[in-house]
C-alpha atoms as a PDB file:
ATOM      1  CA  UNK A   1       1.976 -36.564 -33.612  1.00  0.00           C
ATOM      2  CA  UNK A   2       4.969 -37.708 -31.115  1.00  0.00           C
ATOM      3  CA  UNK A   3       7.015 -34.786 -29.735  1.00  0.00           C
ATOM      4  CA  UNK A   4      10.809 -34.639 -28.285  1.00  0.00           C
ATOM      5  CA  UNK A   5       9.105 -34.796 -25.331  1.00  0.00           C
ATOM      6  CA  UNK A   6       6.495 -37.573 -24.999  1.00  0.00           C
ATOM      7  CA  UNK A   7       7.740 -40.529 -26.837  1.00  0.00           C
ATOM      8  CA  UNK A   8       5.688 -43.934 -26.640  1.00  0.00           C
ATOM      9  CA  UNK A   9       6.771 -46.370 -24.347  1.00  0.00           C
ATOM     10  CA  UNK A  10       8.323 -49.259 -27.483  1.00  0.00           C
ATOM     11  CA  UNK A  11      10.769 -46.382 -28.957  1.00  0.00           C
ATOM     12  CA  UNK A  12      12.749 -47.146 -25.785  1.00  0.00           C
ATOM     13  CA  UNK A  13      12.752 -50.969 -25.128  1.00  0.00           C
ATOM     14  CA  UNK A  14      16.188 -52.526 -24.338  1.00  0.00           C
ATOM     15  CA  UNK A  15      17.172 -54.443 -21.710  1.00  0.00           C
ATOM     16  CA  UNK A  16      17.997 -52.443 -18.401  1.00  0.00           C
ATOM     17  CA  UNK A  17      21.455 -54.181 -17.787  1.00  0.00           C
ATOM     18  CA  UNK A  18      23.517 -54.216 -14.398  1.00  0.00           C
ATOM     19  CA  UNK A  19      26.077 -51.799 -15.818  1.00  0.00           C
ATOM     20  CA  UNK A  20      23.045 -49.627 -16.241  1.00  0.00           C
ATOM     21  CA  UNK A  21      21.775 -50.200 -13.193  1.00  0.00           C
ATOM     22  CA  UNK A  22      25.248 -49.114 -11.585  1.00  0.00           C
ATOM     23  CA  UNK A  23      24.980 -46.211 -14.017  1.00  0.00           C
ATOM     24  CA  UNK A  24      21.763 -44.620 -12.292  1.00  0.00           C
ATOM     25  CA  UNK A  25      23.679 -45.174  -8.809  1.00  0.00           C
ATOM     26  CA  UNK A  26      26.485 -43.471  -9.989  1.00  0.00           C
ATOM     27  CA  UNK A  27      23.859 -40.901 -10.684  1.00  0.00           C
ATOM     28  CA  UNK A  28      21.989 -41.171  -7.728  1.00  0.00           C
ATOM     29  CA  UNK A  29      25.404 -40.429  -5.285  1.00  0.00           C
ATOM     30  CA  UNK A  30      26.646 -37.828  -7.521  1.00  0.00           C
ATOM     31  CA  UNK A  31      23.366 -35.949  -6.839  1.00  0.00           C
ATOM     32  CA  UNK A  32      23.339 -36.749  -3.189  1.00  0.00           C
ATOM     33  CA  UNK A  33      19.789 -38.075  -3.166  1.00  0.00           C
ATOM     34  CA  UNK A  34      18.246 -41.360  -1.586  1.00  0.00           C
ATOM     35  CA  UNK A  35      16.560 -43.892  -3.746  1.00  0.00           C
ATOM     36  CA  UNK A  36      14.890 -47.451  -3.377  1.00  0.00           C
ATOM     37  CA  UNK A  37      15.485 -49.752  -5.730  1.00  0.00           C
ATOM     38  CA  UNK A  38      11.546 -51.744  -6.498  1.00  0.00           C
ATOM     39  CA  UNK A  39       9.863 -53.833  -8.619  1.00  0.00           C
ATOM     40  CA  UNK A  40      11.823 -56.352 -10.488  1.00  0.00           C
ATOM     41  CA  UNK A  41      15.044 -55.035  -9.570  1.00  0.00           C
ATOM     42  CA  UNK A  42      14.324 -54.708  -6.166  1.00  0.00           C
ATOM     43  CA  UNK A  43      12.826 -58.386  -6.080  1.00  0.00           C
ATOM     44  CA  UNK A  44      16.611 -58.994  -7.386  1.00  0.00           C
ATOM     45  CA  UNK A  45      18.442 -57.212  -4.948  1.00  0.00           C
ATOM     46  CA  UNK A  46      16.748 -58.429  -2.263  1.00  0.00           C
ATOM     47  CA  UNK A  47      17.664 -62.138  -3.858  1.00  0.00           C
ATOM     48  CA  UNK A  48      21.455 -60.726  -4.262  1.00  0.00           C
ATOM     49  CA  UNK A  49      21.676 -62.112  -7.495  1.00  0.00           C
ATOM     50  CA  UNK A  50      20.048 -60.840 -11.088  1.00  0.00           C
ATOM     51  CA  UNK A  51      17.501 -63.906 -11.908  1.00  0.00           C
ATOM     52  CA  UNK A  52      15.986 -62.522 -15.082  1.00  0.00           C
ATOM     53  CA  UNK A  53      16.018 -60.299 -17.833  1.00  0.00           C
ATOM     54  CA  UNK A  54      14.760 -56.518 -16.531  1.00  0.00           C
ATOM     55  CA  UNK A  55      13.047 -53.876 -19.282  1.00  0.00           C
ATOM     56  CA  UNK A  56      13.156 -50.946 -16.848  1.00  0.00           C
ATOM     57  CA  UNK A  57      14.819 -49.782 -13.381  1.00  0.00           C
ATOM     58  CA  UNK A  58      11.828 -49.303 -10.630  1.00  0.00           C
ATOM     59  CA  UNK A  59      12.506 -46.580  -8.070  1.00  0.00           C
ATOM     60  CA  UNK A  60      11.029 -44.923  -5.238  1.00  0.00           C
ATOM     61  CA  UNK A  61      11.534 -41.465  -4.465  1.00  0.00           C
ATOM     62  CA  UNK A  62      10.679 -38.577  -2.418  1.00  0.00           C
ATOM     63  CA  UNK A  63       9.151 -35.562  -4.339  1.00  0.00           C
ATOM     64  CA  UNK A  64      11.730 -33.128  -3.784  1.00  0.00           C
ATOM     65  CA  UNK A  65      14.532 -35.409  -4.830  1.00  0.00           C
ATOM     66  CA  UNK A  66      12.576 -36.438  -7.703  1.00  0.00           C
ATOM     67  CA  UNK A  67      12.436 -32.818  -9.258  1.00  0.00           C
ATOM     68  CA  UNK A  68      16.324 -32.816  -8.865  1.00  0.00           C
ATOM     69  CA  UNK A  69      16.562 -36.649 -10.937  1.00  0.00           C
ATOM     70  CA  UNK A  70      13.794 -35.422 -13.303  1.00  0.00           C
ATOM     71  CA  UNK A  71      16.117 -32.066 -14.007  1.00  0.00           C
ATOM     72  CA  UNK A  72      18.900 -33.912 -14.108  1.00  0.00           C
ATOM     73  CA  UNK A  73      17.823 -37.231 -16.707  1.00  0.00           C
ATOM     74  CA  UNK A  74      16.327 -34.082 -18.569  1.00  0.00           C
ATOM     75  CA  UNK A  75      20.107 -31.937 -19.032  1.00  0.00           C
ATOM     76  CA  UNK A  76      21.619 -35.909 -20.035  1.00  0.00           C
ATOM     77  CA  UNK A  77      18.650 -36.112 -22.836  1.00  0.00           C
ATOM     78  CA  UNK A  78      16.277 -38.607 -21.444  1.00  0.00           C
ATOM     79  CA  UNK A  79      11.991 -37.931 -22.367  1.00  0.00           C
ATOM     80  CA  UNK A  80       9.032 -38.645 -21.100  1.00  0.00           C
ATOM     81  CA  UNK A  81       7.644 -41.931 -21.870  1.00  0.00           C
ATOM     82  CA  UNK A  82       4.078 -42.007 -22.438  1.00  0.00           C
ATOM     83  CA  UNK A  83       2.623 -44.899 -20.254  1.00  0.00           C
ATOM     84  CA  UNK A  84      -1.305 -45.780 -19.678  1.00  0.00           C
ATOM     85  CA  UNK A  85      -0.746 -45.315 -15.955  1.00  0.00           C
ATOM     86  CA  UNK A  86       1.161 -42.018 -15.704  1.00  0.00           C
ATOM     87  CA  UNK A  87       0.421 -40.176 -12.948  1.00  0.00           C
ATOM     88  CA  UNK A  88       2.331 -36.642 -11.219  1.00  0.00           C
ATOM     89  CA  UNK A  89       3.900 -39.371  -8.900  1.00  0.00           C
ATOM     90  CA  UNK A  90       4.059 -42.695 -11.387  1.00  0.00           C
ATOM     91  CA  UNK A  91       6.162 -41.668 -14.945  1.00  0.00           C
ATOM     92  CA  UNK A  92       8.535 -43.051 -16.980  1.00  0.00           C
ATOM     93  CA  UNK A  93      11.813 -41.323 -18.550  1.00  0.00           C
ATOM     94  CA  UNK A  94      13.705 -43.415 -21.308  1.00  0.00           C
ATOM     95  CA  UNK A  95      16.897 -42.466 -23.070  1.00  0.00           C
ATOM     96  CA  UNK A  96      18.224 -45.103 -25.780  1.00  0.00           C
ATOM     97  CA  UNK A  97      21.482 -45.517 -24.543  1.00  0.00           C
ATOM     98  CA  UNK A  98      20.622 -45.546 -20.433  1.00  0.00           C
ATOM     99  CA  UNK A  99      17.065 -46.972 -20.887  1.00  0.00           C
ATOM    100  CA  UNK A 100      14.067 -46.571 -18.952  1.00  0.00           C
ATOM    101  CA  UNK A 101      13.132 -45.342 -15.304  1.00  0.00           C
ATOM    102  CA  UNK A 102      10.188 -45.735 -13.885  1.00  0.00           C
ATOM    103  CA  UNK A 103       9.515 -42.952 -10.783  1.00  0.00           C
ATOM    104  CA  UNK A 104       6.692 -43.925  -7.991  1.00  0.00           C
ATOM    105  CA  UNK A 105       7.436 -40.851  -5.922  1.00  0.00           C
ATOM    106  CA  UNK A 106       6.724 -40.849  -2.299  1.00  0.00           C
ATOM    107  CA  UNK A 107       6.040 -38.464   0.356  1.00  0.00           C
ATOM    108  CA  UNK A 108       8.256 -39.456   3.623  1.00  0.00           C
ATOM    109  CA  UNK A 109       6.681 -39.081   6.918  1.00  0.00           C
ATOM    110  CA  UNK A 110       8.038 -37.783  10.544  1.00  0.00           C
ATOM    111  CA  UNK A 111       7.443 -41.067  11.456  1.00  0.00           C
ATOM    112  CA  UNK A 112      10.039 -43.025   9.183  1.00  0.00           C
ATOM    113  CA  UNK A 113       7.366 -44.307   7.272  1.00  0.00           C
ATOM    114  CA  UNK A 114       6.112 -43.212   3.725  1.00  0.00           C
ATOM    115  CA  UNK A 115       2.923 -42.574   1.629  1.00  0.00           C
ATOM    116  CA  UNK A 116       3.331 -43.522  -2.219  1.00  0.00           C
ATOM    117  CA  UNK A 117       1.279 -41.340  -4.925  1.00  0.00           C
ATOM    118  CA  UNK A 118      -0.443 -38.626  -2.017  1.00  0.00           C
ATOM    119  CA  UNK A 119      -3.564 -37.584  -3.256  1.00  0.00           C
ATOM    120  CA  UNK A 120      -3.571 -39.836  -6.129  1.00  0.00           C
ATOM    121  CA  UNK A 121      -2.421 -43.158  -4.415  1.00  0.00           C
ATOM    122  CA  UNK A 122      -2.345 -42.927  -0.823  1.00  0.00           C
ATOM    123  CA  UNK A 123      -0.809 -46.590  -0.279  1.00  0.00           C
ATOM    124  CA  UNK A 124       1.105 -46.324   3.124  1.00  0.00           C
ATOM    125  CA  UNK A 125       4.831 -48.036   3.168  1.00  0.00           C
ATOM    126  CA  UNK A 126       6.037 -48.851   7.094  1.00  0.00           C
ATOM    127  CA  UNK A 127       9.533 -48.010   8.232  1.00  0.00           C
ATOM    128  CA  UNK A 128      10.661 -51.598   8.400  1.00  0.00           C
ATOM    129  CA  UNK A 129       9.382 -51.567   4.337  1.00  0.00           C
ATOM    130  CA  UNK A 130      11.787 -48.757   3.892  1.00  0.00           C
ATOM    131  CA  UNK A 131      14.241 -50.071   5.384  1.00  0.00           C
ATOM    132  CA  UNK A 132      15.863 -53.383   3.798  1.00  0.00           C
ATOM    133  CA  UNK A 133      19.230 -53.483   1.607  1.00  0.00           C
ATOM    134  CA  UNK A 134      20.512 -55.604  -1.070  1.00  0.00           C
ATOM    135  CA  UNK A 135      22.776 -55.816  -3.537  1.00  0.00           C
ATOM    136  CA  UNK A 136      23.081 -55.458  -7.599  1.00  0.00           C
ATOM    137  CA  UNK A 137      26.047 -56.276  -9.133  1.00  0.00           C
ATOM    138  CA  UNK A 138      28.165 -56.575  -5.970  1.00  0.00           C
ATOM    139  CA  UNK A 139      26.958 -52.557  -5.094  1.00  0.00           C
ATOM    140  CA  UNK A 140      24.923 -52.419  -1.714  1.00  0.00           C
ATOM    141  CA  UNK A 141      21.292 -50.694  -2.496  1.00  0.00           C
ATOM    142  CA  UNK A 142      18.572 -49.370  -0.358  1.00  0.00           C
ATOM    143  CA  UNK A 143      15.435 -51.069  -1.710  1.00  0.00           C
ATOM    144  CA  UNK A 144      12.043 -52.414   0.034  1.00  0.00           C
ATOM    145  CA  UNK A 145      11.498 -55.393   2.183  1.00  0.00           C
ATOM    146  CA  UNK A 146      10.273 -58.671   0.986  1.00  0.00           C
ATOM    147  CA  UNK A 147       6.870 -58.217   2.670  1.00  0.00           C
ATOM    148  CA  UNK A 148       6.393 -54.948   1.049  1.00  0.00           C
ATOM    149  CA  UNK A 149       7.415 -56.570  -2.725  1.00  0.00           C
ATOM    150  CA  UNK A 150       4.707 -59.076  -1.500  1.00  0.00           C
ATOM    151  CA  UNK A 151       2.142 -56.417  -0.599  1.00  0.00           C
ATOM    152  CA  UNK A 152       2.717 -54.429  -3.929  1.00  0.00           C
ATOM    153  CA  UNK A 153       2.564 -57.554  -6.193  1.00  0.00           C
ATOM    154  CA  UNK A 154      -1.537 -57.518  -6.200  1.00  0.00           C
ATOM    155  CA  UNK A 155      -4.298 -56.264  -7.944  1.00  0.00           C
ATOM    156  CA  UNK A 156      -3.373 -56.522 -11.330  1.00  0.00           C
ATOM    157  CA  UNK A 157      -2.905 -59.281 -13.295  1.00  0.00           C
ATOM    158  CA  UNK A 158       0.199 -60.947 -12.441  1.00  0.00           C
ATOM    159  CA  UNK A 159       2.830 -61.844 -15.385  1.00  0.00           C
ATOM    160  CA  UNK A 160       5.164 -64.885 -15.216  1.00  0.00           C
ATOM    161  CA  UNK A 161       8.159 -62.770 -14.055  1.00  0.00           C
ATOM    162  CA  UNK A 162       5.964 -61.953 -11.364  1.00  0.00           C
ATOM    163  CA  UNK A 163       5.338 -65.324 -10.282  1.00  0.00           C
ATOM    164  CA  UNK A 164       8.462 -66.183 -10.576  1.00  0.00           C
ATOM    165  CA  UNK A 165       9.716 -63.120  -8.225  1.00  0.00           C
ATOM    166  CA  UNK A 166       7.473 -64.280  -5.286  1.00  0.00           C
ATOM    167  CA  UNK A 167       8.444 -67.356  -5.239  1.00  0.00           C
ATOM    168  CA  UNK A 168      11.584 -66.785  -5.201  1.00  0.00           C
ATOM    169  CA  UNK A 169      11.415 -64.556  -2.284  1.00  0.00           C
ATOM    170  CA  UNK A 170       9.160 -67.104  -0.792  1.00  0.00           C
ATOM    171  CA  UNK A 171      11.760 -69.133  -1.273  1.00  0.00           C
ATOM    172  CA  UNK A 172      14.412 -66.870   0.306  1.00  0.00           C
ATOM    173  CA  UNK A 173      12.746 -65.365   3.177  1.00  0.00           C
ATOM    174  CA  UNK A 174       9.680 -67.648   3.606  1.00  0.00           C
ATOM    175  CA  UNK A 175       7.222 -64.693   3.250  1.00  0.00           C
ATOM    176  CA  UNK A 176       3.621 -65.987   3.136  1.00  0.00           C
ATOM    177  CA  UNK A 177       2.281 -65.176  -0.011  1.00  0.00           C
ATOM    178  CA  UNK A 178      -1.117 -64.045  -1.007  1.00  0.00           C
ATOM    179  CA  UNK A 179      -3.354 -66.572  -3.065  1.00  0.00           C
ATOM    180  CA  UNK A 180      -2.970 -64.803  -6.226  1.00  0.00           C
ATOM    181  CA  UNK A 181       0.436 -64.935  -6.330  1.00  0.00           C
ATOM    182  CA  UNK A 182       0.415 -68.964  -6.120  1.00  0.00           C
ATOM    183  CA  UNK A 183       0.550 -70.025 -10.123  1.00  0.00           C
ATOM    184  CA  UNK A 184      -0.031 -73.784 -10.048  1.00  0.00           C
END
């Protein structure tokens, strides 16, 4: 039986637009914390230009400022999502109206640099892979570096959308791409 609570993933398919896009970073300001902007719309931003149709918003977060998103997404009546990968530090919150979220929380280092998923993860992201900005919508975004949407665009099996993405940041940036991600 589905609660509230923990609602499976298809109850909260829609398309995550650019207005709601600029809704979460309306959100993300008003709370004062700092997120990156990954996966597909991160490829996008990066690209400074929306290129495809996106189900979800991909962010990365630090674990304290995650607890104050998860809090607040909670108080504006978004759920859990129940996903096959859900992890303490990889979940999903939907609402119908805003859509879905998907958290990879990260653990920032003295350094500059970050580890994604400690303890359950442990993939290390570099300062320079922290440090890249786009745009969405016209709005300037903090989001992850070509090379690191590279990196993080393995082992699994790729979709078309994700072909499509590395090429076009191939394309862009001329980042060397690894074999998998060549569909012929």
């Amino acid at each position: 039986m589905q609660t509230k609570d923990s609602l499976i993933n298809s109850e909260y398919e829609s398309p995550m637009t650019i207005d709601k896009v600029h809704w979460f970073l309306d959100l993300f300001d008003e709370l004062g914390i700092k997120v990156w902007i990954d996966g597909g719309w991160g490829v996008d931003a990066l690209l400074g230009e929306c290129t495809r149709e996106h189900q979800d918003l991909d962010i990365m977060i630090s674990w304290d400022d995650s607890a104050i998103l998860t809090e607040a997404l909670s108080a504006r009546g978004f759920v859990d999502i129940h996903t096959d990968d859900h992890k303490d530090r990889n979940f999903v919150m939907g609402h119908q109206l805003h859509g879905r979220i998907d958290f990879h929380v990260i653990d920032l280092t003295e350094g500059g640099s970050a580890i994604y998923g400690p303890g359950e993860i442990d993939w290390v992201i570099t300062e320079s892979e922290l440090d890249a900005v786009g745009v969405i919508g016209g709005r300037a975004v903090r989001c992850l570096s070509a090379d690191y949407q590279v990196r993080s665009h393995a082992g699994y099996t790729l979709q078309d959308t994700d072909f499509a993405d590395m090429r076009a940041l191939q394309e862009k940036f001329g980042v060397k791409l690894l074999p998998e991600q060549i569909n012929i």
